[in-house]
Each structure stands twice: as C-alpha cells, then as structure tokens.
C-alpha atoms as a PDB file:
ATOM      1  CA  UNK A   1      66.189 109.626 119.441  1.00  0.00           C
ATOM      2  CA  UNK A   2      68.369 107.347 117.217  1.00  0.00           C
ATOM      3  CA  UNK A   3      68.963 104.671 118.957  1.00  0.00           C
ATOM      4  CA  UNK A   4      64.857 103.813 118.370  1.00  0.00           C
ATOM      5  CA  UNK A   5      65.730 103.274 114.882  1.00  0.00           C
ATOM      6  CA  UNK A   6      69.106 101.275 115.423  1.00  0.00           C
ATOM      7  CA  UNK A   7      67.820  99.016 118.527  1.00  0.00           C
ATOM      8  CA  UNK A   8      67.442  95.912 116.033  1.00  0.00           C
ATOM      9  CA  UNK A   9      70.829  96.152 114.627  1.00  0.00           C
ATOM     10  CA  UNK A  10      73.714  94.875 116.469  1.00  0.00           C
ATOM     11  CA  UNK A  11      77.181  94.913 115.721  1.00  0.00           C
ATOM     12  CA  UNK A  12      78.929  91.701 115.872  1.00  0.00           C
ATOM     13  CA  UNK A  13      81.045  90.781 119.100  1.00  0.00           C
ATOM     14  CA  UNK A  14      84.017  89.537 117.425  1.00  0.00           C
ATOM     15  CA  UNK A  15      86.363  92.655 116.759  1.00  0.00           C
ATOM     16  CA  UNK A  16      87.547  91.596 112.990  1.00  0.00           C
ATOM     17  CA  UNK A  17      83.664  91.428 112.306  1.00  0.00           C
ATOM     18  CA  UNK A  18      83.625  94.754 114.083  1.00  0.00           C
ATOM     19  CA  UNK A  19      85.392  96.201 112.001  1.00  0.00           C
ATOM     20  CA  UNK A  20      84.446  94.916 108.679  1.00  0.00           C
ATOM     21  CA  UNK A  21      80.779  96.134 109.122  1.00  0.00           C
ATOM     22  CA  UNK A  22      81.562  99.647 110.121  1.00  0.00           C
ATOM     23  CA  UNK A  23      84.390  99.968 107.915  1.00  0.00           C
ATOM     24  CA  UNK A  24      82.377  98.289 104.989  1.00  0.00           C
ATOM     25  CA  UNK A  25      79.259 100.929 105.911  1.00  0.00           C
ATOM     26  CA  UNK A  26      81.781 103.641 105.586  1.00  0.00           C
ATOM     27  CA  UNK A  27      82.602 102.673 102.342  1.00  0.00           C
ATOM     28  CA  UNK A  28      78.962 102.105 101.195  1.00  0.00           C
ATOM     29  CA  UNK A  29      78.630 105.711 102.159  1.00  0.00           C
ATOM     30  CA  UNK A  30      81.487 106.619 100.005  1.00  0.00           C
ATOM     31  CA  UNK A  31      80.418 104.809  97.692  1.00  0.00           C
ATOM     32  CA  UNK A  32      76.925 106.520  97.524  1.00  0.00           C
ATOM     33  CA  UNK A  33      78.588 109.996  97.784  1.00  0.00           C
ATOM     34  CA  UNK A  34      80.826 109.207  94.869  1.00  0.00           C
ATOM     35  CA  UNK A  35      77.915 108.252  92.700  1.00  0.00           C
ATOM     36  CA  UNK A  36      75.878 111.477  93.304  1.00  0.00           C
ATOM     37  CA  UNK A  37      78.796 113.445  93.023  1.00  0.00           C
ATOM     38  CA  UNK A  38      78.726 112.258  89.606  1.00  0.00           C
ATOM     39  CA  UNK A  39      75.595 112.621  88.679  1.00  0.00           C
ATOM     40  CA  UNK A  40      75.529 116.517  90.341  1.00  0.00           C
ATOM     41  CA  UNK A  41      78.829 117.260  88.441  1.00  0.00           C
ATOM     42  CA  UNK A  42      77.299 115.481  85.063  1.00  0.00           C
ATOM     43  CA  UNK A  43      81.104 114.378  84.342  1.00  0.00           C
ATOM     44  CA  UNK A  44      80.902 112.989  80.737  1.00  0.00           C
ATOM     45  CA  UNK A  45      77.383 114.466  80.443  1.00  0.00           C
ATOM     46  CA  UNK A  46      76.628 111.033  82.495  1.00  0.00           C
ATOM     47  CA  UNK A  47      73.593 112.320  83.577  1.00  0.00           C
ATOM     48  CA  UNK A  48      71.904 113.095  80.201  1.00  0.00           C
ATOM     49  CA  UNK A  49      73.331 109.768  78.952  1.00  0.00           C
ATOM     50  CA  UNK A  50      71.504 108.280  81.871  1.00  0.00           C
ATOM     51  CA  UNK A  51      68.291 110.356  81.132  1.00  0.00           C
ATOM     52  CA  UNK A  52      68.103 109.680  77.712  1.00  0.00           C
ATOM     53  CA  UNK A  53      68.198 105.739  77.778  1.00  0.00           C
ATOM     54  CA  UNK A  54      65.651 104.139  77.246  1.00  0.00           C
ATOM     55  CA  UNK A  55      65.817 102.231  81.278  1.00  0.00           C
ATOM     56  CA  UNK A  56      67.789 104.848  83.032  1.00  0.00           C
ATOM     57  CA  UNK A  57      68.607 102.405  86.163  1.00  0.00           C
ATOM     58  CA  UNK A  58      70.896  99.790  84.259  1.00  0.00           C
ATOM     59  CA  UNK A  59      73.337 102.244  83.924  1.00  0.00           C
ATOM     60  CA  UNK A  60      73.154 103.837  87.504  1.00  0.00           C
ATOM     61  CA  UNK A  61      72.882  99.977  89.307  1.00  0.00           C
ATOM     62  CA  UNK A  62      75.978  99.349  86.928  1.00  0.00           C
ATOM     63  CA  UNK A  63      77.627 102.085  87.575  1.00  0.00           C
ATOM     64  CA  UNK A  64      76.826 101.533  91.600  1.00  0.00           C
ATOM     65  CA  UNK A  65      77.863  98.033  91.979  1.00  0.00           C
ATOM     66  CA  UNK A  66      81.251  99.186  90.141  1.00  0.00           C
ATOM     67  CA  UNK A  67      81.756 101.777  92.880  1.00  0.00           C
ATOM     68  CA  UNK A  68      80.410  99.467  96.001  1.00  0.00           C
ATOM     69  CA  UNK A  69      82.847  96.880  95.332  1.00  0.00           C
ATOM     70  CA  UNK A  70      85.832  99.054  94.442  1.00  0.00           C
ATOM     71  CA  UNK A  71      85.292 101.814  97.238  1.00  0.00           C
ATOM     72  CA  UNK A  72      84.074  99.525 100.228  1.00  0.00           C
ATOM     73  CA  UNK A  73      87.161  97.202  98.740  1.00  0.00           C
ATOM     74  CA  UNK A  74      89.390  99.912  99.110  1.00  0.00           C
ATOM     75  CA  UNK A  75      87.849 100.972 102.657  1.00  0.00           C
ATOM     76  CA  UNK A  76      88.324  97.576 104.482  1.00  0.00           C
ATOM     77  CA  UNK A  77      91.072  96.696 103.214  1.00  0.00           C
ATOM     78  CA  UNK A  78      92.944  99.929 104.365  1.00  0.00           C
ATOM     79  CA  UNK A  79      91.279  98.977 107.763  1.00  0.00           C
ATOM     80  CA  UNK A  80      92.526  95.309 107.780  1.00  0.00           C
ATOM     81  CA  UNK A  81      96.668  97.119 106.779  1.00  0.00           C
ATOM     82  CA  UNK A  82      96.295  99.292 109.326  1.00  0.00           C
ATOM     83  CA  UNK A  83      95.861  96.387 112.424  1.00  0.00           C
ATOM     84  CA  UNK A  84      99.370  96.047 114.034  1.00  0.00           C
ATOM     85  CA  UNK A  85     100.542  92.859 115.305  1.00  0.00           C
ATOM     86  CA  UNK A  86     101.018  94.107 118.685  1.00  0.00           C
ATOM     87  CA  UNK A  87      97.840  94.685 120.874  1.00  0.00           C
ATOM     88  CA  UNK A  88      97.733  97.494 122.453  1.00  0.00           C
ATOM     89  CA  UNK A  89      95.880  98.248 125.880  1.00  0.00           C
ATOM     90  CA  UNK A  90      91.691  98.455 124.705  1.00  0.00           C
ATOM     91  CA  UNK A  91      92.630  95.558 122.393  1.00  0.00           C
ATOM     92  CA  UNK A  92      93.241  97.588 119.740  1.00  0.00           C
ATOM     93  CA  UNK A  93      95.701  96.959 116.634  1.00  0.00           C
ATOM     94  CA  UNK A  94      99.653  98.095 117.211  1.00  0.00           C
ATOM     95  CA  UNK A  95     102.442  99.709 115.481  1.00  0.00           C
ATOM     96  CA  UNK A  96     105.315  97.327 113.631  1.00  0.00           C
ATOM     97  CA  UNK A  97     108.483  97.838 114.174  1.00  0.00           C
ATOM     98  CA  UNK A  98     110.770  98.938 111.050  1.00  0.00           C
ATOM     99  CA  UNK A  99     112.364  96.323 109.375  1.00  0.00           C
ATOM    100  CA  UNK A 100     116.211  96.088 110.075  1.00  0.00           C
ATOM    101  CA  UNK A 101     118.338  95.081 107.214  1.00  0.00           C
ATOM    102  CA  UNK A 102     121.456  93.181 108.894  1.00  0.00           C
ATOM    103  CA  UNK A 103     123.054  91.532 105.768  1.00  0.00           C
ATOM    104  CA  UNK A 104     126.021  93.369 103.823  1.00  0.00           C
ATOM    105  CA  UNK A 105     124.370  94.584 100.298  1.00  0.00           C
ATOM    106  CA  UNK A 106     126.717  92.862  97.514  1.00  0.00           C
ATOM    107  CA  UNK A 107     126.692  93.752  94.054  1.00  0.00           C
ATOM    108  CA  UNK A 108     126.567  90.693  91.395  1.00  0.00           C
ATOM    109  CA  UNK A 109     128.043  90.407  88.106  1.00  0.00           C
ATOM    110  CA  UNK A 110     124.855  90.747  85.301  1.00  0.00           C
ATOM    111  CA  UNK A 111     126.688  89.946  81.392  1.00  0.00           C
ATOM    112  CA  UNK A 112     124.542  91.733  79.380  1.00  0.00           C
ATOM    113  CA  UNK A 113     124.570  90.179  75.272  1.00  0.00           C
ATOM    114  CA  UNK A 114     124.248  93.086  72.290  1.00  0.00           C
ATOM    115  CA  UNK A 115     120.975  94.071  70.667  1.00  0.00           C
ATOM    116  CA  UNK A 116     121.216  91.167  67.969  1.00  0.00           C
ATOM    117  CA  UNK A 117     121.304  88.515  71.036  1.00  0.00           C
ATOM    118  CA  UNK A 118     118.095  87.136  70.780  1.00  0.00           C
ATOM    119  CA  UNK A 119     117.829  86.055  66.795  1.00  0.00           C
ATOM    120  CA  UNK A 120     116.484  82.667  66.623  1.00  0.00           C
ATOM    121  CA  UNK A 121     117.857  80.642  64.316  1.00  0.00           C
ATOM    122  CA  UNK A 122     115.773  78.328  61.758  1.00  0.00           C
END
C-alpha cells in the first residue's frame, strides 16, 4: 500500500548519496519532532509568544530553519563519522583500528616568568 505513494521517488545509486538522503530525512524528522515538542511543551511560553504576534509563521519558519540545519547537520554528519575505512562484506563502512602510540613520552622544560612579566614598557 505504500509503495503507491513512494514509486516516483528513488534513492540515489551511489552509496554516499544513499546515505545522505536517508540520513538527512531522518533528521528532517527530528527536526519536525523537536519543533512540536516545543510548541506542545510551550517552553518559554513560545507558543503564546507565537500566537500573539502579529504574523505567527516568521517566528515558527525561523525557528524551523534553525532546527533543520542544526539537527539534519548533526544527523549526517554522525552518519558520515561513523563510515570506517575498511569495507566490510555488503559494502558497508568498517571499524578503525586504535591508534598505537610507539614514541617514548618526554617531558620538556616550560620557564614560566612571575605575574609582573608581561608590563610593557613606554
């Protein structure tokens, strides 16, 4: 029954692209559920702010592009950290290995001057 509705969209082929539009529609969905959640909760009495102007929508398309950027943002670019530079069998992203520190840690000599150190001098 859904696939009637989704038969004109198609995903792209290229995986990357793949994953940017689903991940990206995940975050548009966050992104939507944040801003009602806001507007149900009325944090800041938001929603009678809102109400009471004079064009209710500036605020709520402000405050919606401000979330849609930061949240689907936030969404890919958790997707695009989590790829691993191995691929694994079903082309998928793989784990790194942890990075092996092989050089003996040395401490340095710092001279630190007194509190009066920096005075310039006219």
């Amino acid at each position: 029954m859904t696939g009637k509705y989704f038969r004109y969209f198609k995903l792209p082929k290229d995986p990357l692209f793949r994953l940017l539009v689903i991940n990206g529609a995940a975050g548009l969905g966050i992104a939507a559920l944040v801003l009602g959640g806001i507007f149900v909760a009325n944090i800041g009495n938001l929603r009678e702010l809102v109400l009471a102007a004079d064009d209710p929508f500036l605020p709520v398309i402000m405050l919606a592009f401000g979330l849609i950027i930061t949240l689907v943002s936030v969404v890919m670019g958790s997707a695009i950290m989590l790829l691993g530079d191995k691929p694994r069998e079903g082309g998928g992203g793989g784990k790194r290995e942890a990075l092996r520190f092989t050089a003996e840690l040395t401490p340095i000599a710092v001279t630190a001057a007194g509190p009066g150190a920096h005075k310039t001098h006219n």
